[in-house]
C-alpha atoms as a PDB file:
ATOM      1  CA  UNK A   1     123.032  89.261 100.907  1.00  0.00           C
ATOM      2  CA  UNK A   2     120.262  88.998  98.086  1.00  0.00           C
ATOM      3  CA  UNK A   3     119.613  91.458  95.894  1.00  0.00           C
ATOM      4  CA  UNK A   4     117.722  94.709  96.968  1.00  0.00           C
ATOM      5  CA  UNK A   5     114.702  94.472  95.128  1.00  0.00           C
ATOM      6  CA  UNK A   6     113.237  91.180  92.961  1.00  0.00           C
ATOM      7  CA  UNK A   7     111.059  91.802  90.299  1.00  0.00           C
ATOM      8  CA  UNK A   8     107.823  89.644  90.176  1.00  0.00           C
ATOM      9  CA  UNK A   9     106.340  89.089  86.801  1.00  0.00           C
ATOM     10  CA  UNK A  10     103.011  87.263  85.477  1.00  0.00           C
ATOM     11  CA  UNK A  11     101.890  87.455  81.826  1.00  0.00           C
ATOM     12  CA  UNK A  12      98.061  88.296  81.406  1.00  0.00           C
ATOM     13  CA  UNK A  13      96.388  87.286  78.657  1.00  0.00           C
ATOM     14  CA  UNK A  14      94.274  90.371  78.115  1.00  0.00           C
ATOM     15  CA  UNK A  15      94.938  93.826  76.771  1.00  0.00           C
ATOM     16  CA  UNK A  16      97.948  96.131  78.787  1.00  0.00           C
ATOM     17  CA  UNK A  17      95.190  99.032  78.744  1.00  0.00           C
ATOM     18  CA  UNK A  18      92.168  96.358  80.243  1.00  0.00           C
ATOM     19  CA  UNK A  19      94.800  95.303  82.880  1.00  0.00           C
ATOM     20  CA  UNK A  20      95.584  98.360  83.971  1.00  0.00           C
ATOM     21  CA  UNK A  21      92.471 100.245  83.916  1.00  0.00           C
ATOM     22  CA  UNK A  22      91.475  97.229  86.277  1.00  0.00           C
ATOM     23  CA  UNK A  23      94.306  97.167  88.616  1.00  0.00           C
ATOM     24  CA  UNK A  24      93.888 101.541  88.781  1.00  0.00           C
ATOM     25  CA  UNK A  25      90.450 101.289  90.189  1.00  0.00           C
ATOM     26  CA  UNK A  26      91.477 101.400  93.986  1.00  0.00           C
ATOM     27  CA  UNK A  27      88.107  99.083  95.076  1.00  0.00           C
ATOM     28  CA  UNK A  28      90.174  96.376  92.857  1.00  0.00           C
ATOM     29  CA  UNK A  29      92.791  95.886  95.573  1.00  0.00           C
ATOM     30  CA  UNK A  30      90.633  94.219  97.890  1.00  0.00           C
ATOM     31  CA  UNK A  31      89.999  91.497  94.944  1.00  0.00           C
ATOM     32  CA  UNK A  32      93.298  90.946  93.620  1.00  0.00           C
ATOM     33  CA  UNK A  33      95.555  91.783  96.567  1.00  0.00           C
ATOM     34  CA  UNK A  34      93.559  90.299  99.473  1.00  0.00           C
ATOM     35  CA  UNK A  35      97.808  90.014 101.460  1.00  0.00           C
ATOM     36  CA  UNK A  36      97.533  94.197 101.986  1.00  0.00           C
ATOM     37  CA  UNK A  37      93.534  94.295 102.856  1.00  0.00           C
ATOM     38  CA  UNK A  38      89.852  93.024 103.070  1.00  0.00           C
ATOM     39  CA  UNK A  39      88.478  96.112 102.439  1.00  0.00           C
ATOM     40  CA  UNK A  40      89.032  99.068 100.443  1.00  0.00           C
ATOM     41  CA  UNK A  41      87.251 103.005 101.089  1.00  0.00           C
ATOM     42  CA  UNK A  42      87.391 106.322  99.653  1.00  0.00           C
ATOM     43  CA  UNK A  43      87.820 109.362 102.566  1.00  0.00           C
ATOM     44  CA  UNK A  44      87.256 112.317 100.387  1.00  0.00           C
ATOM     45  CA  UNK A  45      90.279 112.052  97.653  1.00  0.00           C
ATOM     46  CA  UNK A  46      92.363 109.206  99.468  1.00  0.00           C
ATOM     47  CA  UNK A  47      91.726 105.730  98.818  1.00  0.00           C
ATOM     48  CA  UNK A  48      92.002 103.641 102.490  1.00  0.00           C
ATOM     49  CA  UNK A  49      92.701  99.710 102.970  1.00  0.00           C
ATOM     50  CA  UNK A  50      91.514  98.101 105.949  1.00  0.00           C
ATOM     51  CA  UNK A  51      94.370  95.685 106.295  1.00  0.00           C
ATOM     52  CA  UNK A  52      95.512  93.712 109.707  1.00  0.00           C
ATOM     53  CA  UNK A  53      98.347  96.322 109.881  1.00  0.00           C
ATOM     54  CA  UNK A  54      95.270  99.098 110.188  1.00  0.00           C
ATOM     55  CA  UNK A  55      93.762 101.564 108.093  1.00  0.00           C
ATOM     56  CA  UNK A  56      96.452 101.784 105.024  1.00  0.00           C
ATOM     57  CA  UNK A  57      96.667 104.800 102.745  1.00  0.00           C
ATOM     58  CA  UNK A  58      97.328 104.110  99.092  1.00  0.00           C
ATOM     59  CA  UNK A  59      97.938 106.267  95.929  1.00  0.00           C
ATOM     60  CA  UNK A  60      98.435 105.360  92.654  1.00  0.00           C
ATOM     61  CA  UNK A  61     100.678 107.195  90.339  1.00  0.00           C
ATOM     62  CA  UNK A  62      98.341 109.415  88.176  1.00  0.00           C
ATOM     63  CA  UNK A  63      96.462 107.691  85.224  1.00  0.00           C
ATOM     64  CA  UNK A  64      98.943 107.595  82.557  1.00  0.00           C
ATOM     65  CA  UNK A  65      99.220 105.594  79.209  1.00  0.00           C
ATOM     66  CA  UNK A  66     102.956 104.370  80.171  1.00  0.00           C
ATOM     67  CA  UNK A  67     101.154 101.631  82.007  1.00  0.00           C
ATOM     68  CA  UNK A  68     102.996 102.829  85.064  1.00  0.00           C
ATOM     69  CA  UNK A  69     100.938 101.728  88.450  1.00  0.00           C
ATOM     70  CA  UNK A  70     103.574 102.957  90.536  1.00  0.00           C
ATOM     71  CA  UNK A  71     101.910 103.023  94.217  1.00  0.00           C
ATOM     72  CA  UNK A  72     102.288 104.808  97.976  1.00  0.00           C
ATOM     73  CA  UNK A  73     101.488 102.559 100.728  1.00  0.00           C
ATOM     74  CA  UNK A  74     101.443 104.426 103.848  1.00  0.00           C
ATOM     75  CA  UNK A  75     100.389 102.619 107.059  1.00  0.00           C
ATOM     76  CA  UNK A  76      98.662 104.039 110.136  1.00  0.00           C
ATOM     77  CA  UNK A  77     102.120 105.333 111.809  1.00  0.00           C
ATOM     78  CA  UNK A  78     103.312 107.368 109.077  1.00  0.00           C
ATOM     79  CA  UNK A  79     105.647 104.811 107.622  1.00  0.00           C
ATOM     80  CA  UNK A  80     105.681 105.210 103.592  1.00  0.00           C
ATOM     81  CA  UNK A  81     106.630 102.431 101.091  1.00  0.00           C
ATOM     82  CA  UNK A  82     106.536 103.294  97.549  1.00  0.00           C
ATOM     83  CA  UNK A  83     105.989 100.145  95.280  1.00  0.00           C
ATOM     84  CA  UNK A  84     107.011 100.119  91.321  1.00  0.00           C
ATOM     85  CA  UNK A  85     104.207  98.045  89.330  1.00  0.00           C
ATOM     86  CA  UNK A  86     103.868  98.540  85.483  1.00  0.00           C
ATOM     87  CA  UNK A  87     101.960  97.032  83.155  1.00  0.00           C
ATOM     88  CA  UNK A  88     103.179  96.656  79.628  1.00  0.00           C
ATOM     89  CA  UNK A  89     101.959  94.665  76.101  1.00  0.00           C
ATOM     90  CA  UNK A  90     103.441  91.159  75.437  1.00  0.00           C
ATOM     91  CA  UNK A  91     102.495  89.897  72.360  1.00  0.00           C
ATOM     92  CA  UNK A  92      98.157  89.281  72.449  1.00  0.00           C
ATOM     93  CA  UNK A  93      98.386  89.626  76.084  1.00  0.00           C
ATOM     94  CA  UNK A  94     100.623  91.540  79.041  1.00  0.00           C
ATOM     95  CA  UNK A  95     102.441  91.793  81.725  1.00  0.00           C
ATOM     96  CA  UNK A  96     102.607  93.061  85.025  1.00  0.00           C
ATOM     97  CA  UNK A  97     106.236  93.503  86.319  1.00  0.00           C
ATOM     98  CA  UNK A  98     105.772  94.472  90.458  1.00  0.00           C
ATOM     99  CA  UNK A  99     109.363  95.482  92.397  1.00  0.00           C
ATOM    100  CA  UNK A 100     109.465  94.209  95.854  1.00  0.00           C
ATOM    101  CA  UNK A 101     112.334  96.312  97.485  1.00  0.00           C
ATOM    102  CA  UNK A 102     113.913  95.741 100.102  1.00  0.00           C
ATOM    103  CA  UNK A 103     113.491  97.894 103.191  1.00  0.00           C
ATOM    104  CA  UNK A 104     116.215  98.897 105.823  1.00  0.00           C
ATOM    105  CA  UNK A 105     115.935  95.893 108.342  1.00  0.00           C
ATOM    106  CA  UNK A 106     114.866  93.446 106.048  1.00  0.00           C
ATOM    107  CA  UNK A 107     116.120  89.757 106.292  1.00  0.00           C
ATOM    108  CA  UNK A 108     116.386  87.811 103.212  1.00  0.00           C
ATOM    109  CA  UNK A 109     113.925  85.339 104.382  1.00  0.00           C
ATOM    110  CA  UNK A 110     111.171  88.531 104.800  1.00  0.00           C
ATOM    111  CA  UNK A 111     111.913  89.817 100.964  1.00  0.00           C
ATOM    112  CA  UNK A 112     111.626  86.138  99.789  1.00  0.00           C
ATOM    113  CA  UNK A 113     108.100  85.992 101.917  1.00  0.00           C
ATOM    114  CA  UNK A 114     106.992  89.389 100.011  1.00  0.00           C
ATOM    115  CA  UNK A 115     108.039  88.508  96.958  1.00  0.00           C
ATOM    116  CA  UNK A 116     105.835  84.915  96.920  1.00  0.00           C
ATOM    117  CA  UNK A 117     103.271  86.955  98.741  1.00  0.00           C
ATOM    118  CA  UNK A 118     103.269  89.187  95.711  1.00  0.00           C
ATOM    119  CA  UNK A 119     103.711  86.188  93.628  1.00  0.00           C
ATOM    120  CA  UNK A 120     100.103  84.974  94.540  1.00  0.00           C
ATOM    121  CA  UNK A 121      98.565  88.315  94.147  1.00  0.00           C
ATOM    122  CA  UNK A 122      99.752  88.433  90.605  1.00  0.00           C
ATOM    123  CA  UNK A 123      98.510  85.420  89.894  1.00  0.00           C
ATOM    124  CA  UNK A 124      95.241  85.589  91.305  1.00  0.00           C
ATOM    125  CA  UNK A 125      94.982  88.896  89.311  1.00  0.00           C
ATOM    126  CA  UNK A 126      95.689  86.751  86.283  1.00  0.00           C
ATOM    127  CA  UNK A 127      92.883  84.559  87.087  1.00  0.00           C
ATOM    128  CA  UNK A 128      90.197  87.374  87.374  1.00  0.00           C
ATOM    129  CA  UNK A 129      91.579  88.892  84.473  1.00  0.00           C
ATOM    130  CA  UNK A 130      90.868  85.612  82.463  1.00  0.00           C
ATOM    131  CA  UNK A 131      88.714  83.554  83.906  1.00  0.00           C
ATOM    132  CA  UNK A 132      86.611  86.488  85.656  1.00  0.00           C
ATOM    133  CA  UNK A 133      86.897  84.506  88.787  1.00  0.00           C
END
């Protein structure tokens, strides 16, 4: 059995705080994260995702200057998935360290899957972050 968790890195090369005010902002996800949703909208306080699993729920960890991203997914039957991201300084640049944890059920070909899944979010975050593309 793999590990329970694998943790997904890509260096940035922009400011920890520019990162992560970027990747706070909720209408982001949409942009960098296209995998959980096409479409991102705000019901009152909650932030929703329209992903193909259905209207998605997600909540960032309050604004903090930790760099901690730490996020609730919860999809449309009530099932909740809490996701570690963080966002630190690496020399000129960052990082952004995401924890894909296993769930109960989980194969090690489906963690594997979500962790390259994440993989190519990161690095398409990298590219907007950079490039501005």
């Amino acid at each position: 059995m793999a590990s329970d968790s694998v943790q997904v890195a890509e260096r940035i090369g922009r400011a920890a705080a520019d990162v992560y005010d970027y990747v706070a902002h909720p209408p982001h996800i949409a942009e960098w994260a296209p995998g959980l949703g096409d479409r991102v909208e705000r019901d009152g306080d909650d932030w929703y995702v329209h992903s193909p699993m259905g209207r998605v729920r997600v909540v960032f960890a309050p604004r903090n200057e930790f760099g901690v991203l730490d996020h609730e997914v919860t999809l449309p039957g009530g099932e909740r998935f809490y996701n570690p991201l963080r966002v630190v300084g690496y020399g000129d640049g960052s990082e952004i360290v995401f924890t894909v944890r296993r769930w109960p059920g989980m194969s090690d070909a489906e963690l594997e899957r979500d962790a390259a899944a994440v993989s190519a979010d990161l690095r398409r975050l990298k590219q907007i972050l950079e490039t501005g593309e």
